[in-house]
C-alpha atoms as a PDB file:
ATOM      1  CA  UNK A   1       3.134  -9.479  -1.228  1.00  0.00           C
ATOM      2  CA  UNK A   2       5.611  -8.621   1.716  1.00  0.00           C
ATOM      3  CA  UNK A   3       5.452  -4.704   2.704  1.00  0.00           C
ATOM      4  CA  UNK A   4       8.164  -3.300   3.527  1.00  0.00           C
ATOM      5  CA  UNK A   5       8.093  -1.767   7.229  1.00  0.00           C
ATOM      6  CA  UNK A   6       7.155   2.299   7.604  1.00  0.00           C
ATOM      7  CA  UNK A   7       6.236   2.868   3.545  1.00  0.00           C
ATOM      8  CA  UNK A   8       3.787   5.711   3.401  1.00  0.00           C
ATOM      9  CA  UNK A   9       0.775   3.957   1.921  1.00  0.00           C
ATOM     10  CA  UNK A  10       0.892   0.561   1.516  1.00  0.00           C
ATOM     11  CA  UNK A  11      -2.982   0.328   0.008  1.00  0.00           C
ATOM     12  CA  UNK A  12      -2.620  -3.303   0.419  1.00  0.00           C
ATOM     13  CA  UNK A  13      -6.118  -5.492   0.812  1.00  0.00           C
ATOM     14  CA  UNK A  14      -6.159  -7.513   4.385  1.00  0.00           C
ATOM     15  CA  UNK A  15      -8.739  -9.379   5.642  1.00  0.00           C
ATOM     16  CA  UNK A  16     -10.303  -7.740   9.367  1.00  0.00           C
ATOM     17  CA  UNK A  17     -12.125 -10.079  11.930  1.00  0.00           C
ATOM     18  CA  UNK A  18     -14.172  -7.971  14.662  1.00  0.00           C
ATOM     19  CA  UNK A  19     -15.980  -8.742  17.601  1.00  0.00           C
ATOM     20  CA  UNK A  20     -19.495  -8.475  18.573  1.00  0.00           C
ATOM     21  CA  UNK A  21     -18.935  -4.715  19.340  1.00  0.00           C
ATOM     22  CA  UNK A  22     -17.293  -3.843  16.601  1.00  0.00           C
ATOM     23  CA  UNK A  23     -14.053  -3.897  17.327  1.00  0.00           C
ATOM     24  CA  UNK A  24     -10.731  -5.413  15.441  1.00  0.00           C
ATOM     25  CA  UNK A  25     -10.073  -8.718  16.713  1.00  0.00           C
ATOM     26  CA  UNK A  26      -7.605 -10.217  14.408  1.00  0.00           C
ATOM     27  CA  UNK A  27      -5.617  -8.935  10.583  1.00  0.00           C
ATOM     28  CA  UNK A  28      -5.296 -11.383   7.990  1.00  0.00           C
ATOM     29  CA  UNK A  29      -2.327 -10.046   6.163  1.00  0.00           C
ATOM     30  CA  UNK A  30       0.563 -11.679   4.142  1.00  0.00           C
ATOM     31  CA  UNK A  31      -1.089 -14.824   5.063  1.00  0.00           C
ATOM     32  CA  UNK A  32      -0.698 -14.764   8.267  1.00  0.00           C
ATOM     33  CA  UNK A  33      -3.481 -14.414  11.475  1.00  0.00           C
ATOM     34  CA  UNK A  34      -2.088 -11.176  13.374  1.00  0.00           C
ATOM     35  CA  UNK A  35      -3.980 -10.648  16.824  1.00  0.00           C
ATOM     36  CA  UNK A  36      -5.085  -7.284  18.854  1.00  0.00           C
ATOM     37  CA  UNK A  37      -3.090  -6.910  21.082  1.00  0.00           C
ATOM     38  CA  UNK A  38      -3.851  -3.544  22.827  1.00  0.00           C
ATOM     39  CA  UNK A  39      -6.860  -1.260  22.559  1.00  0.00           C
ATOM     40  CA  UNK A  40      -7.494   0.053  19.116  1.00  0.00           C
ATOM     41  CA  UNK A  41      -7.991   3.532  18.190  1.00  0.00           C
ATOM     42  CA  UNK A  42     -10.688   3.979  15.969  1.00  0.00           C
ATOM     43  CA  UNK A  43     -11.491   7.397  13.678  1.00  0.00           C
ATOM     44  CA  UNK A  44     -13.231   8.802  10.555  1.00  0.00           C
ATOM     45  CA  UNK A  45     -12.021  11.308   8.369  1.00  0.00           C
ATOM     46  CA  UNK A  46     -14.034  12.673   5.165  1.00  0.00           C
ATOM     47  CA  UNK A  47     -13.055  12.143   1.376  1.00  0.00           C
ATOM     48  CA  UNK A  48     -12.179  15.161  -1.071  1.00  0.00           C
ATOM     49  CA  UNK A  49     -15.151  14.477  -3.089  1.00  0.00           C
ATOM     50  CA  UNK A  50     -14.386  18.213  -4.784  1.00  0.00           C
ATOM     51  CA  UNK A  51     -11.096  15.971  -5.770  1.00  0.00           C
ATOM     52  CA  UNK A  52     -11.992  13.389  -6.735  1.00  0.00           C
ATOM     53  CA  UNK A  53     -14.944  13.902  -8.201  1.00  0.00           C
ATOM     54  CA  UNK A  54     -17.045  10.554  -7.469  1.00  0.00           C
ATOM     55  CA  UNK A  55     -20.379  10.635  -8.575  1.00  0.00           C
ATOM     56  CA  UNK A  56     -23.208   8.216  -6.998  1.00  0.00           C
ATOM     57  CA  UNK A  57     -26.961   7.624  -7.107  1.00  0.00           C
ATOM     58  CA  UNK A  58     -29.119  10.012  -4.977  1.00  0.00           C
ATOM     59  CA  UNK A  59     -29.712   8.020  -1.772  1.00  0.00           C
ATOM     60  CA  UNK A  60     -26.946   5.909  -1.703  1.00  0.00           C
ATOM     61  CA  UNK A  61     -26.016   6.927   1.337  1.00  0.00           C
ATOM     62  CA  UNK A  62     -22.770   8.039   3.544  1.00  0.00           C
ATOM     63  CA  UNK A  63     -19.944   8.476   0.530  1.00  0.00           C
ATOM     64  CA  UNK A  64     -17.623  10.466   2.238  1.00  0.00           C
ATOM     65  CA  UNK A  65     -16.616   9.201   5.624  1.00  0.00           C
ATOM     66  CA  UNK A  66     -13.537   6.591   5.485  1.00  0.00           C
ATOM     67  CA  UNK A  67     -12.941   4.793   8.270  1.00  0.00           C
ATOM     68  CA  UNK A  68      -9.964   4.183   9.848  1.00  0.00           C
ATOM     69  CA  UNK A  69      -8.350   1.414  12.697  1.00  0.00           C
ATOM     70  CA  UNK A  70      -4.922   1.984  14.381  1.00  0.00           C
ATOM     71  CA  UNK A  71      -4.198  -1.294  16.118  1.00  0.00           C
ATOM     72  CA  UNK A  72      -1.708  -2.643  17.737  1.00  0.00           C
ATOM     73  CA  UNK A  73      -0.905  -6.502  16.674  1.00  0.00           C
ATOM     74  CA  UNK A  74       1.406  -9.486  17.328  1.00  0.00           C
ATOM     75  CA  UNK A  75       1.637 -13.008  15.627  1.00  0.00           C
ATOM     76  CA  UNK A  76       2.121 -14.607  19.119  1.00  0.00           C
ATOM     77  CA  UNK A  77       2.447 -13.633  22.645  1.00  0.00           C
ATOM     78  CA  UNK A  78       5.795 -13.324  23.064  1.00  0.00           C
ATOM     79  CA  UNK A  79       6.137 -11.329  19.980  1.00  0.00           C
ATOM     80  CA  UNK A  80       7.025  -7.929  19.463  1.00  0.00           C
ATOM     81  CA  UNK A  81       4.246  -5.342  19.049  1.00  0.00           C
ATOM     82  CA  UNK A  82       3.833  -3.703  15.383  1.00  0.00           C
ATOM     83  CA  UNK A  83       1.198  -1.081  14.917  1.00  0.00           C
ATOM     84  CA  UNK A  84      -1.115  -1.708  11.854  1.00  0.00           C
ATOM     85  CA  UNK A  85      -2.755   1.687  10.217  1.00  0.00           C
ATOM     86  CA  UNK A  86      -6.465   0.143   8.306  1.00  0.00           C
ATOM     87  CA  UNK A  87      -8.972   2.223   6.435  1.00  0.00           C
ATOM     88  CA  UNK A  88     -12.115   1.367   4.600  1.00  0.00           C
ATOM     89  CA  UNK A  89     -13.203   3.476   2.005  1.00  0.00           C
ATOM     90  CA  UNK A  90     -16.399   4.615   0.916  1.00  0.00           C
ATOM     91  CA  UNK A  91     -18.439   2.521  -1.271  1.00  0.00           C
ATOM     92  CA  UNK A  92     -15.908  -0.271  -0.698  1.00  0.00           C
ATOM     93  CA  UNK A  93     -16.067  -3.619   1.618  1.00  0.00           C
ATOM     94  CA  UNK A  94     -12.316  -4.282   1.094  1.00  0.00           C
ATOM     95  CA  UNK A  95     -10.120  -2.830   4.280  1.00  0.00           C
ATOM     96  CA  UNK A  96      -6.471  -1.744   3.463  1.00  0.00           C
ATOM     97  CA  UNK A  97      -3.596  -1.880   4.833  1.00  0.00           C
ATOM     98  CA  UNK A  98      -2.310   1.555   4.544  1.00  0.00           C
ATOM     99  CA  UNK A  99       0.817   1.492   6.988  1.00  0.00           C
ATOM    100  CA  UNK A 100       2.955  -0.577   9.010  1.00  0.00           C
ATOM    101  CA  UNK A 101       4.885   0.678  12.194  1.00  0.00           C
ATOM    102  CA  UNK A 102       7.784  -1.892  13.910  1.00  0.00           C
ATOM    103  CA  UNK A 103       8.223   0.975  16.438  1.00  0.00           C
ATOM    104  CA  UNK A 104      11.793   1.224  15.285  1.00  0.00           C
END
């Protein structure tokens, strides 16, 4: 699937490498290997479990906090910069893609 550039959420599954601290190394998206290029910006923001109304086993832990990555990628070094918006949700081990900035 190609996304089309600045859609509001994308939701699309990509594939995150990270380094030993933690931190995004590399997007596998639309088959292609996209590299950090610049310092990411990492931050957490809660789900509206009032909302949405998701239900889990007591002691399953942290349900609420999603997790976000705003990186800044390129496919080689001489390529232009895009910024690539990433969020894992609760429960889930899949990151998404949620938006893509060209800077235009």
């Amino acid at each position: 699937m190609t996304a089309t550039l600045n859609e509001a959420t994308l939701d699309v599954p990509v594939d995150v490498r990270f380094t030993a601290t933690g931190a995004p190394l590399a997007v596998r998206f639309d088959g292609r290997v996209w590299a950090v290029a610049a310092d990411p910006v990492h931050w957490f923001t809660r789900d509206s479990w009032w909302d949405t109304r998701r239900s889990v086993p007591v002691g399953i832990g942290n349900v609420v906090d999603i997790e976000h990555w705003r990186v800044q990628v390129r496919l080689s070094s001489s390529a232009a910069l895009r910024t690539f918006e990433l969020r894992l949700d609760p429960l889930s081990e899949q990151w998404l893609m949620e938006s893509i900035d060209d800077g235009s």
